[in-house]
C-alpha atoms as a PDB file:
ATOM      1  CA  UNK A   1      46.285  72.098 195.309  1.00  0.00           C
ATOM      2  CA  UNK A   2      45.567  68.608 193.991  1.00  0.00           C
ATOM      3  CA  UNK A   3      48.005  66.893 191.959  1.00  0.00           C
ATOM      4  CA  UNK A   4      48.550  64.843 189.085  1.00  0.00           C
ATOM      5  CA  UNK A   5      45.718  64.035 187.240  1.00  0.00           C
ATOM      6  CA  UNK A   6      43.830  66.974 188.850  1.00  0.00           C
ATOM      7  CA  UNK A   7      46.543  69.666 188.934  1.00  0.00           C
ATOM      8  CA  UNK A   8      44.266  72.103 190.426  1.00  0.00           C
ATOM      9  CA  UNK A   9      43.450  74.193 193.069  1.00  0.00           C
ATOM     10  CA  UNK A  10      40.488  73.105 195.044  1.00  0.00           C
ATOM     11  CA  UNK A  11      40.305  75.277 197.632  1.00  0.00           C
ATOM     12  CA  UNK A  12      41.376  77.453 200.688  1.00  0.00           C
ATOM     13  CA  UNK A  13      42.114  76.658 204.571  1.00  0.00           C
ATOM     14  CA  UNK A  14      43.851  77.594 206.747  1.00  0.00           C
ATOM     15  CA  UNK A  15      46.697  76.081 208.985  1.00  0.00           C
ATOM     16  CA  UNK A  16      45.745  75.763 212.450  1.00  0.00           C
ATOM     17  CA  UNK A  17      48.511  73.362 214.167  1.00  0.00           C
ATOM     18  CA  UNK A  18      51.092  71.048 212.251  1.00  0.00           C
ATOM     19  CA  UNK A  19      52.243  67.883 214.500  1.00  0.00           C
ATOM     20  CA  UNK A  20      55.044  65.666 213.982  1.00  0.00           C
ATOM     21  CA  UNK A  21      55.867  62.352 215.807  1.00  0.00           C
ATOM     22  CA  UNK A  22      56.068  58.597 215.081  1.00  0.00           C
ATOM     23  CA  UNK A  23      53.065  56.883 213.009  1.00  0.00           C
ATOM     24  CA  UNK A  24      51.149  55.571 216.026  1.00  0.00           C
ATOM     25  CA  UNK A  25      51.145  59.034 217.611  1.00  0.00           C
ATOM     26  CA  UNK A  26      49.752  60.779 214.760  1.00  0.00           C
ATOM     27  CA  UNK A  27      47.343  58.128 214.371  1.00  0.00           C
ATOM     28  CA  UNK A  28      46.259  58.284 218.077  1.00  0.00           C
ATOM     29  CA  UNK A  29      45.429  62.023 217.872  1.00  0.00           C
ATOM     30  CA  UNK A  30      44.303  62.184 214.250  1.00  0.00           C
ATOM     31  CA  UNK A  31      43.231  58.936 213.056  1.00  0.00           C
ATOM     32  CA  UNK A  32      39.814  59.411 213.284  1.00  0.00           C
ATOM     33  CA  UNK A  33      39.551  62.820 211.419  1.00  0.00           C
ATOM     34  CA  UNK A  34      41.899  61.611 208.645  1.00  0.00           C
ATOM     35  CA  UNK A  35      38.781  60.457 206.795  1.00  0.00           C
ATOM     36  CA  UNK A  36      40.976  57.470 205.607  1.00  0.00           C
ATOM     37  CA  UNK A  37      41.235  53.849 206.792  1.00  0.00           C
ATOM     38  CA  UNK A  38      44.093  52.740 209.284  1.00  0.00           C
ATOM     39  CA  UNK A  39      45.179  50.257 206.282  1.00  0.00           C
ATOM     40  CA  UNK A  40      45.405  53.001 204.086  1.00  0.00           C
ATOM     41  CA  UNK A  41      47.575  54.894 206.470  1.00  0.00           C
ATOM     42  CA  UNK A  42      49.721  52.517 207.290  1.00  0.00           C
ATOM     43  CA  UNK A  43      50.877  51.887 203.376  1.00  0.00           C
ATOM     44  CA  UNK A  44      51.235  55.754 203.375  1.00  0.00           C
ATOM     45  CA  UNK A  45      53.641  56.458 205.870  1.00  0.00           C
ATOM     46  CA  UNK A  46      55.457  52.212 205.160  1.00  0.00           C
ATOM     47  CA  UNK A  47      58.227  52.316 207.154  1.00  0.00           C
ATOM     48  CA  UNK A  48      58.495  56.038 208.220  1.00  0.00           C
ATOM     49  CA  UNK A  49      59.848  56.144 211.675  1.00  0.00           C
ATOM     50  CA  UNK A  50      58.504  60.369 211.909  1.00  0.00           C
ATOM     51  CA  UNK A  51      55.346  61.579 209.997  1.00  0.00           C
ATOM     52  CA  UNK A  52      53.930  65.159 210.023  1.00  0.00           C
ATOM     53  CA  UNK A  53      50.121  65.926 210.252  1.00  0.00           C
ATOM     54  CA  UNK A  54      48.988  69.433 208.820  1.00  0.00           C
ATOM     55  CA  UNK A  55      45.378  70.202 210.690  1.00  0.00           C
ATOM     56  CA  UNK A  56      43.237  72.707 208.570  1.00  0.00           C
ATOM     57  CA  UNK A  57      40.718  74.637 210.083  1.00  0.00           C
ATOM     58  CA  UNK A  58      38.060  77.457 207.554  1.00  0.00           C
ATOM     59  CA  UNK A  59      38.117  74.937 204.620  1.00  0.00           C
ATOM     60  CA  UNK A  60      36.549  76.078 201.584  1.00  0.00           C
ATOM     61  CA  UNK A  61      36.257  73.836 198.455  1.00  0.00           C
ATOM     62  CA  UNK A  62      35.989  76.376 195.096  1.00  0.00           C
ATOM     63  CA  UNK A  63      33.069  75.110 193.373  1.00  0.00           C
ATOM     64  CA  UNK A  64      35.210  73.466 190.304  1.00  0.00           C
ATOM     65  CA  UNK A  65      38.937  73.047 190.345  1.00  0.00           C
ATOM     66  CA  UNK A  66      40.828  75.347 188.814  1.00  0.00           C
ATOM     67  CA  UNK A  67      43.422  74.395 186.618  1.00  0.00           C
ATOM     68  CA  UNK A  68      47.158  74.863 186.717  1.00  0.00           C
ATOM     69  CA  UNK A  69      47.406  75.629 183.115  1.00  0.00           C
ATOM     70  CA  UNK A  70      44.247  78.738 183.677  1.00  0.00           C
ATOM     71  CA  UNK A  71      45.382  80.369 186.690  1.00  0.00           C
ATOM     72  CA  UNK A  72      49.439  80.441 184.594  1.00  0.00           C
ATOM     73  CA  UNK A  73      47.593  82.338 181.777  1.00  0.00           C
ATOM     74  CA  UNK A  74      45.487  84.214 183.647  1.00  0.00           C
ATOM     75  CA  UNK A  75      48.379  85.637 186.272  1.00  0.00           C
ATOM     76  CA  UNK A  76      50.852  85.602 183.477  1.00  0.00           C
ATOM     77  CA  UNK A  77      53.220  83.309 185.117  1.00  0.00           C
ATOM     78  CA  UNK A  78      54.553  80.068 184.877  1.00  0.00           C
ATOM     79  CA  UNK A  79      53.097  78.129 188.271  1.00  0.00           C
ATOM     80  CA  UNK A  80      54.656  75.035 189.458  1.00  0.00           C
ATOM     81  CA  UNK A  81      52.820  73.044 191.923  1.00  0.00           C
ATOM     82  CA  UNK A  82      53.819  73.268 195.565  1.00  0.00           C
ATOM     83  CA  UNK A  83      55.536  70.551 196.885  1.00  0.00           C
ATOM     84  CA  UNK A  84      54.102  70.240 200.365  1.00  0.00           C
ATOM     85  CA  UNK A  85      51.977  73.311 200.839  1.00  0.00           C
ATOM     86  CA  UNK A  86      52.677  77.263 200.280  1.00  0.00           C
ATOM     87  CA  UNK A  87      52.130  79.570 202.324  1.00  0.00           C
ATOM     88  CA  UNK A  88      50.685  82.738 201.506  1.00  0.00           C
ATOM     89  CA  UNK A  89      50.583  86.557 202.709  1.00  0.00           C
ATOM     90  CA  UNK A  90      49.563  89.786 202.777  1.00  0.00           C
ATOM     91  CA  UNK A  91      51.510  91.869 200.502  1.00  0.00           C
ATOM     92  CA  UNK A  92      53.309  88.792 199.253  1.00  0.00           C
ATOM     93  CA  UNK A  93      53.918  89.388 195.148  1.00  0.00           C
ATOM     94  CA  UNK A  94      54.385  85.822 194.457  1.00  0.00           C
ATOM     95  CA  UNK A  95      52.653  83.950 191.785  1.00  0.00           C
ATOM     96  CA  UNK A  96      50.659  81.689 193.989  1.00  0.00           C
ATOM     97  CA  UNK A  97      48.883  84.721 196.051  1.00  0.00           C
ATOM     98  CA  UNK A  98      48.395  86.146 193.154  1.00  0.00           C
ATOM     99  CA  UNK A  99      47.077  82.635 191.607  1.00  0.00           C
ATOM    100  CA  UNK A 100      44.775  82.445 194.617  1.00  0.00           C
ATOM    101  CA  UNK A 101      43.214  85.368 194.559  1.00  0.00           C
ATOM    102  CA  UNK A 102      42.362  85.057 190.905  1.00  0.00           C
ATOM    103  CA  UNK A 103      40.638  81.367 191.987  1.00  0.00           C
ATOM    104  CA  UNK A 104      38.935  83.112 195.037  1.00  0.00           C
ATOM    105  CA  UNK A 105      37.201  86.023 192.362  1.00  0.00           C
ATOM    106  CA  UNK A 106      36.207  82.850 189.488  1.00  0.00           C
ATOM    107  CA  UNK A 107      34.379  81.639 192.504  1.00  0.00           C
ATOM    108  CA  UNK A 108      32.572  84.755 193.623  1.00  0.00           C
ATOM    109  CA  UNK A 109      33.900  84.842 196.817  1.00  0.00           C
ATOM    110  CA  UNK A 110      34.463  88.646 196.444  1.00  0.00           C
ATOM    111  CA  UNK A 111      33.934  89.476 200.313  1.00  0.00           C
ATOM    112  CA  UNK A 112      37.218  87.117 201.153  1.00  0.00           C
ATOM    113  CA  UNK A 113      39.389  89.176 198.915  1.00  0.00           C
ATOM    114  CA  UNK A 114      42.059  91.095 200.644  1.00  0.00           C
ATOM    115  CA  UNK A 115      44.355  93.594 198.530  1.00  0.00           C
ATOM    116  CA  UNK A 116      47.698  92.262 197.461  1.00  0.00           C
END
């Protein structure tokens, strides 16, 4: 999901391995596939004494964003963007599965599908 302006979704991954630990730790390990600049990083997390780094693995940008306001008409609920992340499965009847797989068909990816 990308937020305010965008308030979107942009895509799919998955979560492969979430890390927590002090600013110079998750630096150390993930710094250089952050595809940001240490700078940048450093006003991000100020003066946080433990961060948390979410590593995605099968990332698939959708071809456009699709809007917030879309995918709530199209599923016929109200959607409120996560706050961190959401995570979705199987059999799951919440809006945002149901959200996702509607953004996964607009983008033709008909093979990735998996029944509800």
């Amino acid at each position: 999901y990308g937020s305010h302006p965008l308030s979107s979704l942009v895509g799919e991954a998955t979560v492969a391995a979430i890390a927590c630990g002090a600013p110079e730790y998750i630096w150390s390990v993930y710094g250089p596939r952050m595809g940001t600049e240490r700078s940048e990083f450093d006003a991000y997390v100020a003066m946080s004494e433990q961060v948390s780094a979410i590593e995605l693995t099968d990332v698939t940008p959708y071809l456009a964003p699709v809007g917030l306001a879309q995918l709530s008409h199209l599923t016929g609920s109200e959607l409120r963007p996560p706050q961190s992340f959401c995570n979705l499965r199987l059999g799951d009847s919440s809006p945002w599965t149901a959200a996702v797989a509607v953004a996964t068909l607009l983008h033709g990816r008909f093979d990735y599908v998996r029944p509800l």
